[in-house]
Protein backbone atom coordinates (compact mmCIF):
# COMPACT_ATOMS: atom_id res chain seq x y z
CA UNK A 1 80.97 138.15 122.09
CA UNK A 2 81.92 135.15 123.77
CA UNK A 3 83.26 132.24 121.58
CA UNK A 4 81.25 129.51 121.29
CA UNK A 5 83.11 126.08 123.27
CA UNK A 6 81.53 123.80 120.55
CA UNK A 7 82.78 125.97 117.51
CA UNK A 8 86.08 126.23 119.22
CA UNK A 9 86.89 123.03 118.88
CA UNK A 10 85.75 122.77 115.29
CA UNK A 11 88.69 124.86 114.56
CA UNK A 12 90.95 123.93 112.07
CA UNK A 13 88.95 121.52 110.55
CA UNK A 14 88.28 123.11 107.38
CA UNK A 15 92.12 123.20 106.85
CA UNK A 16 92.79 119.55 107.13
CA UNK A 17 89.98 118.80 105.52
CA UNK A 18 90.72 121.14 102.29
CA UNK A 19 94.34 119.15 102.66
CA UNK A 20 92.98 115.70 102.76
CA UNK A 21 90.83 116.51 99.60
CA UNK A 22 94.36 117.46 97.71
CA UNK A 23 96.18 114.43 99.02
CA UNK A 24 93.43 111.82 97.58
CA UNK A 25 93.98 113.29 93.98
CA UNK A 26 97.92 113.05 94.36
CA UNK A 27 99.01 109.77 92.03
CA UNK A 28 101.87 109.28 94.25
CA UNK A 29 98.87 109.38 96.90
CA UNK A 30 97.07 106.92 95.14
CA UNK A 31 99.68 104.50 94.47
CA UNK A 32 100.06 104.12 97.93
CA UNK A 33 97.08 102.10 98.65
CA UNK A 34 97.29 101.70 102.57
CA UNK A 35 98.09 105.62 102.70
CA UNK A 36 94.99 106.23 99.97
CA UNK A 37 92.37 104.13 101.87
CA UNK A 38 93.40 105.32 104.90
CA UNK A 39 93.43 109.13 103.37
CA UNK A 40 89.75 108.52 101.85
CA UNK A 41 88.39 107.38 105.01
CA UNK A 42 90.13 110.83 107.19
CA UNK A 43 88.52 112.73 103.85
CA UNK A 44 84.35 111.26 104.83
CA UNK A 45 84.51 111.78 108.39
CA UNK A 46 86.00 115.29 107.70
CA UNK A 47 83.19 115.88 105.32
CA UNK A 48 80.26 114.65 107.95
CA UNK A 49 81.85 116.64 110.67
CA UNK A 50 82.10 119.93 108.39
CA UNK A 51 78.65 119.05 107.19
CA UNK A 52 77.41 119.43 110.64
CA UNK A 53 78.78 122.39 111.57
CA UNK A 54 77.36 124.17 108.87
CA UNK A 55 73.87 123.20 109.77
CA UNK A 56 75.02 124.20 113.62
CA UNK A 57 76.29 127.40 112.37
CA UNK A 58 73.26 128.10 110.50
CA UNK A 59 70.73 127.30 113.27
CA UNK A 60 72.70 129.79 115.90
CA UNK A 61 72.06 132.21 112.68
CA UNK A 62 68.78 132.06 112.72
CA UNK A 63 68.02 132.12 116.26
CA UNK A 64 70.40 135.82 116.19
CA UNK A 65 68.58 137.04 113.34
CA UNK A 66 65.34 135.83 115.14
CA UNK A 67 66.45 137.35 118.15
CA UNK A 68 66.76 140.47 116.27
CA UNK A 69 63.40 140.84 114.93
CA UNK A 70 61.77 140.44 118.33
CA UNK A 71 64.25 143.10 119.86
CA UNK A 72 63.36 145.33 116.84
CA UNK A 73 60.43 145.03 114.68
CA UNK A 74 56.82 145.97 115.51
CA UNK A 75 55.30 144.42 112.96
CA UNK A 76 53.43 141.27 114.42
CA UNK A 77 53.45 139.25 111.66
CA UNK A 78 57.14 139.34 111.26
CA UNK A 79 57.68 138.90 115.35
CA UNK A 80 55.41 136.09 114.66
CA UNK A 81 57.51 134.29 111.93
CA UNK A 82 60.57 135.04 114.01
CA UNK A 83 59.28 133.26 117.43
CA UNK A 84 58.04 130.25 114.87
CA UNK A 85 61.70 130.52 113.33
CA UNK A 86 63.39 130.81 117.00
CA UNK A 87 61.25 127.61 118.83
CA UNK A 88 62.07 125.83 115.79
CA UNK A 89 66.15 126.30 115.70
CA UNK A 90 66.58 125.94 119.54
CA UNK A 91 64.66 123.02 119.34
CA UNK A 92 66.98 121.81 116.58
CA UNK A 93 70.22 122.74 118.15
CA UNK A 94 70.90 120.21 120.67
CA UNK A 95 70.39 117.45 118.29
CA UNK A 96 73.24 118.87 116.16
CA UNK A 97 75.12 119.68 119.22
CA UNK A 98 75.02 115.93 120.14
CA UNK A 99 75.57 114.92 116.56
CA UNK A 100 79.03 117.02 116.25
CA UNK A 101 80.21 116.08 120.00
CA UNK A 102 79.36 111.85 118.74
CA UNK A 103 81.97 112.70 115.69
CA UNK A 104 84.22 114.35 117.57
CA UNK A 105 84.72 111.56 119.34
CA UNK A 106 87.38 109.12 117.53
CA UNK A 107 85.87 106.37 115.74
CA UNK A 108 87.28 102.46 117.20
CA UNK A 109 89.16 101.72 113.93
CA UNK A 110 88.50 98.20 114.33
CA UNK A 111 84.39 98.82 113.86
CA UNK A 112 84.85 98.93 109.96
CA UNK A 113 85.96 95.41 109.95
CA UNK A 114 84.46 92.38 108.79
CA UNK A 115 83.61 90.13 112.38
CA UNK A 116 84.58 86.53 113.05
CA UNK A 117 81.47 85.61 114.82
CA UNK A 118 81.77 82.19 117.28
CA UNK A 119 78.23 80.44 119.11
CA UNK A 120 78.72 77.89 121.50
CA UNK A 121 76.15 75.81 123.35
CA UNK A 122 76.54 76.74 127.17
CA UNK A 123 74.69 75.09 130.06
CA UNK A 124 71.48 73.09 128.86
CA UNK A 125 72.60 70.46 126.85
CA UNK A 126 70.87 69.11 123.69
CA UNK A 127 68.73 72.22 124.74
CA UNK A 128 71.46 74.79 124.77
CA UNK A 129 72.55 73.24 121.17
CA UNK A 130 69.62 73.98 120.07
CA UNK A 131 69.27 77.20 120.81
CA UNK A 132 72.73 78.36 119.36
CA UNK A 133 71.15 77.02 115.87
CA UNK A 134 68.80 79.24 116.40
CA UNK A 135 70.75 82.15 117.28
CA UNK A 136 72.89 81.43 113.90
CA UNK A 137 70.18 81.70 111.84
CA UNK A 138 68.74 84.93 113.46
CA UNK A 139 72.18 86.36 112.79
CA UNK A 140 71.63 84.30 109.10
CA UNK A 141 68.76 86.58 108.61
CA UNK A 142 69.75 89.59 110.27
CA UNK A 143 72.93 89.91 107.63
CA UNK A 144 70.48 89.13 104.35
CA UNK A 145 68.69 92.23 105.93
CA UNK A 146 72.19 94.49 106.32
CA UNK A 147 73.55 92.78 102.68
CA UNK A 148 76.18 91.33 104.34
CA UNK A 149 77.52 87.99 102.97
CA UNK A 150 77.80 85.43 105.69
CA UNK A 151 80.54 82.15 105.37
CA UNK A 152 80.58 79.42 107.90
CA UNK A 153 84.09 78.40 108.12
CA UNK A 154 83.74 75.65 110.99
CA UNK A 155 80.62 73.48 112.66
CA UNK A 156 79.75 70.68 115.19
CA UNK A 157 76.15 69.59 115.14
CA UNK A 158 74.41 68.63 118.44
CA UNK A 159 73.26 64.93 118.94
CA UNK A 160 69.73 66.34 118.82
CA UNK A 161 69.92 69.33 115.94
CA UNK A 162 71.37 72.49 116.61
CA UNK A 163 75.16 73.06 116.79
CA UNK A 164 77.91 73.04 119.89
CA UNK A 165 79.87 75.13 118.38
CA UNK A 166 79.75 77.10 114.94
CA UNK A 167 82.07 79.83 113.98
CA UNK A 168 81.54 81.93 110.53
CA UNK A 169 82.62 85.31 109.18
CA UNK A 170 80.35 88.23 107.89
CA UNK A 171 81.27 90.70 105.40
CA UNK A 172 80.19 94.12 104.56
CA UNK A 173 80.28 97.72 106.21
CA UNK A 174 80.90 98.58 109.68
CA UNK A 175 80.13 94.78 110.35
CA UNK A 176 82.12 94.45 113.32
CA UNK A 177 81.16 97.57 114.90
CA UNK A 178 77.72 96.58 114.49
CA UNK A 179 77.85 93.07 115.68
CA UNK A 180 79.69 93.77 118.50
CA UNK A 181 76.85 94.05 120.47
CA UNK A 182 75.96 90.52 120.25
CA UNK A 183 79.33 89.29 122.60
CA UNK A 184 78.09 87.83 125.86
CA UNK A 185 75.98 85.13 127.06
CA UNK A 186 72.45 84.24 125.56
CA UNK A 187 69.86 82.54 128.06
CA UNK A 188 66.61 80.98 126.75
CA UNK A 189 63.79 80.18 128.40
CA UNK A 190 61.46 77.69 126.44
CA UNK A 191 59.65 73.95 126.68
CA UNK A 192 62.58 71.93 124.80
CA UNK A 193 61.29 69.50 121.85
CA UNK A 194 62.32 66.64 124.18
CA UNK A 195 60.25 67.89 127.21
CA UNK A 196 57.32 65.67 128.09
CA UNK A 197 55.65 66.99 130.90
CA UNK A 198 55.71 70.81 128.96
CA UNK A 199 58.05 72.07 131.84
CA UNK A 200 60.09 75.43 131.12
CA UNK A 201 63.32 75.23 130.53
CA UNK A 202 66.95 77.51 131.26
CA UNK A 203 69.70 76.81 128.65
CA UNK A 204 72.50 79.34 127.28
CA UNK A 205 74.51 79.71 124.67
CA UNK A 206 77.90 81.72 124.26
CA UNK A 207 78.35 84.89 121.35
CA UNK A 208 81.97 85.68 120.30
CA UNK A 209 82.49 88.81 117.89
CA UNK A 210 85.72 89.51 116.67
CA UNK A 211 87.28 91.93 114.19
CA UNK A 212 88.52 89.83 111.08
CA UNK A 213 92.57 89.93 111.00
CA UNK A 214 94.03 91.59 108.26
CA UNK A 215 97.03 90.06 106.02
CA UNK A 216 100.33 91.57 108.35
CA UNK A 217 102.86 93.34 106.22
CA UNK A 218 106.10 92.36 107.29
CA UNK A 219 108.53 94.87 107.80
CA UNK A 220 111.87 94.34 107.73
CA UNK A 221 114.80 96.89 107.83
CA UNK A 222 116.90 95.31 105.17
CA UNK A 223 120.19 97.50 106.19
CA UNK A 224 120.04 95.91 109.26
CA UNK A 225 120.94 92.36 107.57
CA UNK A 226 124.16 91.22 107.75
CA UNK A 227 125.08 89.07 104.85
CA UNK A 228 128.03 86.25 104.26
CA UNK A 229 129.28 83.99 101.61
CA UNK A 230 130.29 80.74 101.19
CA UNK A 231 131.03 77.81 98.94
CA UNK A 232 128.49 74.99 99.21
CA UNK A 233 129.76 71.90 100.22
CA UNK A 234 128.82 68.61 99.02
CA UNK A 235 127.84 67.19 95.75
CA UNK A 236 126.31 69.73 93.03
CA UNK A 237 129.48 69.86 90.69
CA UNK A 238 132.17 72.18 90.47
CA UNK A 239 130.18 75.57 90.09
CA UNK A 240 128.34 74.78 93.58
CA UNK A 241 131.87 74.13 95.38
CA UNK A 242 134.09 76.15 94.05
CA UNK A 243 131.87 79.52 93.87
CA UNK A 244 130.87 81.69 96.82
CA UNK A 245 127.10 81.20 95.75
CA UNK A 246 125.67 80.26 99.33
CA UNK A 247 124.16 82.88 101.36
CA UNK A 248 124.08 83.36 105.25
CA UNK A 249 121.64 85.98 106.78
CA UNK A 250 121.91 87.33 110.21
CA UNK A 251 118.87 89.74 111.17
CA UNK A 252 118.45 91.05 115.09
CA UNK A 253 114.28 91.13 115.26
CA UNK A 254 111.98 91.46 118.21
CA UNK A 255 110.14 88.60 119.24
CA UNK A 256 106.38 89.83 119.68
CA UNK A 257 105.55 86.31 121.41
CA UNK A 258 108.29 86.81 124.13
CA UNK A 259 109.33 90.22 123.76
CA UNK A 260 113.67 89.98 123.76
CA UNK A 261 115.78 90.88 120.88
CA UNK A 262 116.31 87.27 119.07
CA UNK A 263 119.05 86.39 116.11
CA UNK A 264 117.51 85.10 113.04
CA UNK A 265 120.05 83.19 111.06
CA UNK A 266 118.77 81.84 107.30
CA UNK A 267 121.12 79.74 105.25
CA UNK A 268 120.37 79.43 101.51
CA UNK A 269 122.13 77.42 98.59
CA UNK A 270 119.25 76.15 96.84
CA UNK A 271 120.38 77.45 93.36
CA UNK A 272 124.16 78.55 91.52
CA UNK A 273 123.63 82.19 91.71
CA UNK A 274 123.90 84.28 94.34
CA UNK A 275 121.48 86.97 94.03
CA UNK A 276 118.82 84.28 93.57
CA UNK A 277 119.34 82.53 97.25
CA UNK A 278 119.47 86.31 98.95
CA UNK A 279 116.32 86.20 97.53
CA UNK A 280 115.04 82.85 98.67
CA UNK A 281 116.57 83.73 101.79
CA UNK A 282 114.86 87.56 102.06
CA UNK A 283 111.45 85.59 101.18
CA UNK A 284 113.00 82.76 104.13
CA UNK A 285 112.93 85.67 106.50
CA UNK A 286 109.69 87.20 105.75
CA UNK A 287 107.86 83.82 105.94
CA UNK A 288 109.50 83.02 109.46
CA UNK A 289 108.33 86.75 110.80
CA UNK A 290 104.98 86.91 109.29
CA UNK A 291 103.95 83.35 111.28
CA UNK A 292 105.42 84.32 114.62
CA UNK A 293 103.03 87.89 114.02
CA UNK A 294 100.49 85.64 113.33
CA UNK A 295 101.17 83.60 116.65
CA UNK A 296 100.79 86.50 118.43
CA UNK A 297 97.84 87.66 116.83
CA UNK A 298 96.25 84.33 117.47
CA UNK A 299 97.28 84.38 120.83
CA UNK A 300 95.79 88.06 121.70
CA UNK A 301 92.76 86.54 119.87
CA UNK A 302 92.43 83.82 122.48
CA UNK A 303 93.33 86.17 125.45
CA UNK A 304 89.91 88.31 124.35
CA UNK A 305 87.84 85.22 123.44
CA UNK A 306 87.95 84.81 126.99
CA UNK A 307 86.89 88.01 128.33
CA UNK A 308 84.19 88.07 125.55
CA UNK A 309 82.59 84.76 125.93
CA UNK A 310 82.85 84.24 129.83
CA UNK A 311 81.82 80.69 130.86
CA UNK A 312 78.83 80.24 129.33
CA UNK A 313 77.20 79.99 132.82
CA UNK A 314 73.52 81.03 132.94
CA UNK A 315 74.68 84.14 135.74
CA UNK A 316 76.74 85.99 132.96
CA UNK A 317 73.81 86.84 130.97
CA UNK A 318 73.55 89.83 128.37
CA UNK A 319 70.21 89.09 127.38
CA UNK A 320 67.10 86.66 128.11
CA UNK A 321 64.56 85.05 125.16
CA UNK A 322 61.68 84.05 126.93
CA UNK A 323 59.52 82.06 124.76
CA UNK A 324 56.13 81.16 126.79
CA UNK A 325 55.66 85.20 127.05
CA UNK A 326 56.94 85.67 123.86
CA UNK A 327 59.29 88.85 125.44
CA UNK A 328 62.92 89.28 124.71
CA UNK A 329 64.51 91.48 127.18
CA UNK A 330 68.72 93.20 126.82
CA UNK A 331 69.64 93.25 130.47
CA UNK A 332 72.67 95.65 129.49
CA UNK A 333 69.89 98.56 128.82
CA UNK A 334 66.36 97.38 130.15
CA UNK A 335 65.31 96.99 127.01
CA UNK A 336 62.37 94.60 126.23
CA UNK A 337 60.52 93.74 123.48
CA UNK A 338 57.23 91.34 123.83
CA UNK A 339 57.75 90.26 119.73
CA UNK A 340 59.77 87.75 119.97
CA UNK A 341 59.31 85.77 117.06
CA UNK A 342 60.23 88.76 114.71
CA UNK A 343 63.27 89.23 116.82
CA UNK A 344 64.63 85.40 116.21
CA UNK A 345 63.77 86.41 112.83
CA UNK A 346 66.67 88.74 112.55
CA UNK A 347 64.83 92.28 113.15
CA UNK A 348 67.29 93.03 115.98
CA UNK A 349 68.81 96.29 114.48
CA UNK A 350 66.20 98.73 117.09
CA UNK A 351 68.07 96.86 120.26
CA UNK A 352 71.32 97.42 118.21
CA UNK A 353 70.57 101.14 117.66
CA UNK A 354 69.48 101.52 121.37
CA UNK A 355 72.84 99.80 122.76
CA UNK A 356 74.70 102.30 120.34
CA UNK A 357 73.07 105.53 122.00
CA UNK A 358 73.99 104.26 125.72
CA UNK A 359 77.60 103.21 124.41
CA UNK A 360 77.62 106.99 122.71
CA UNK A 361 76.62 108.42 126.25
CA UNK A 362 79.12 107.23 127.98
CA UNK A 363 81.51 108.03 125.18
CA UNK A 364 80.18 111.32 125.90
CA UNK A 365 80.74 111.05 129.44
CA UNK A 366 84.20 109.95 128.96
CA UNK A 367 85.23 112.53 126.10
CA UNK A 368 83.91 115.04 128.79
CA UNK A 369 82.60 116.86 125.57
């Protein structure tokens, strides 16, 4: 019999999976926090995988066995049972099929982050301030739905309501891979407040989802560090002078922001004993690597901010809100809905789910799976 492709490359699976489960129960394991979460996380998309092909494997059992019974069996009740039994499991089967190819494909890592969302007013004006208030508190409403807590960590109001520019942060599960959806340009189509004739309307507004940074944990090869002595000079009494208690630290260290081997050099004589400024000096060091990560981070921040967030020009559009026909239309997909006011409302998880499948597809695609 010819091996099934699909259960071919579920192979091995088990093994890992039966490996994972021993490693999470290990204290030295679970000491190791970064190795633990990252251990427990290997150990549920193991499970769901394993889950699936069990249900797989059990539908391509029952179409065999139903397969059987028509080949065999005269009875016509049974043969009737069996071509119930075989229309339901090949109906079944490409749904699984689907669902085991999806997690076979490897996860983005960043999706389980928390998201550092950003709205800016684009082209429009008071208008297009406006409008990005009212995007923020769709999103407000969308993460009571998804029990997400939402923080605003910077504002600036428009001069007529609204907000130029708001940034906040939402936390919960699989935030960022949800909200990552939302990047892109927002156009709106309504009669503004300040419109007196009742004439429509074109304003924008700009959406910015990023995964949150996480804390950097510096790394630093301590055998690599040359050390020297030397007396401190200057006042501080005898002790100070006289006593090698002054430390000098020489570390070669990569510069992520221009990418050349740089000397760090660290000087410490804040105290009398030695062991107390290698220390300072060791803490010195970390302090001067961790913000020159951070730089960098910041900097590859900015670098995507701008491929996220475009211009804000009305031409870059991800999706329209038409007001006066109430229809709110995803121009990434086709997708339009003519309820507008329950999607400003925050119900905007079906266009969500519907961008997921086309992303999956061409995962798919991609994955040649």
């Amino acid at each position: 019999m010819e091996m099934n492709p699909l259960l071919s490359r579920l192979e091995g699976f088990d093994s890992r999976f039966e490996e994972v489960a021993t490693l999470i129960t290990d204290p030295d394991v679970i000491a190791d926090q970064k190795r633990y979460v990252r251990l427990t996380k290997e150990y549920r998309d193991l499970e769901k995988i394993l889950q699936a092909e069990r249900r797989y494997r059990a539908l391509l059992s029952s179409i065999d066995e139903a397969k059987v019974i028509l080949g065999e069996e005269t009875d016509e009740e049974l043969r009737s049972m069996a071509r119930e039994e075989l229309d339901k499991a090949t109906a079944m089967l490409p749904e699984v099929e689907t669902e085991i190819k999806l997690l076979l494909v490897p996860a983005d890592p960043e999706d389980a982050k928390n998201a550092v969302v950003e709205i800016r007013g684009g082209t429009g004006g008071d208008e297009a301030a406006l409008f990005a208030g009212d995007l923020f508190r769709m999103y407000q409403k969308f993460a009571e739905k998804k029990g997400w807590t939402l923080a605003v960590t910077n504002t600036s109001e428009g001069a007529s309501g609204g907000f130029k520019e708001i940034c906040f942060t939402l936390t919960g599960t699989d935030v960022y891979g949800v909200m990552k959806y939302e990047s892109g340009v927002h156009r709106v189509q309504r009669v503004p407040a300040t419109e007196t004739q009742g004439r429509v309307h074109t304003s924008a507004a700009t959406v910015a989802v990023l995964p949150e940074a996480e804390e950097f944990d510096v790394e630093i090869n301590e055998g690599a560090i040359k050390w020297d002595t030397f007396r401190s000079g200057g006042a501080g009494g005898q002790n100070v002078n006289k006593v090698e208690s002054g430390v000098r630290l020489r570390y070669m260290w990569k510069n992520p922001l221009t990418g050349e081997e740089d000397e760090i050099l660290i000087e410490c004589t804040e105290t009398r004993d030695q062991p107390k400024n290698k220390e300072r000096a060791l803490s010195r060091l970390r302090t001067y690597i961790y913000s020159r990560e951070r730089e960098k981070y910041l900097a590859d921040i900015a670098q995507r901010r701008k491929t996220l967030v475009s211009t804000g020009d009305r031409s870059a559009k991800i999706r329209t809100y038409n007001f006066p026909q109430g229809r709110m239309t995803d121009h990434r997909i086709n997708y339009t809905v003519y309820n507008l006011a329950a999607f400003m409302d925050g119900e905007i998880q079906e266009c969500i789910d519907r961008l997921m499948i086309a992303e999956n597809a061409e995962k798919l695609k991609e994955a040649a799976l």
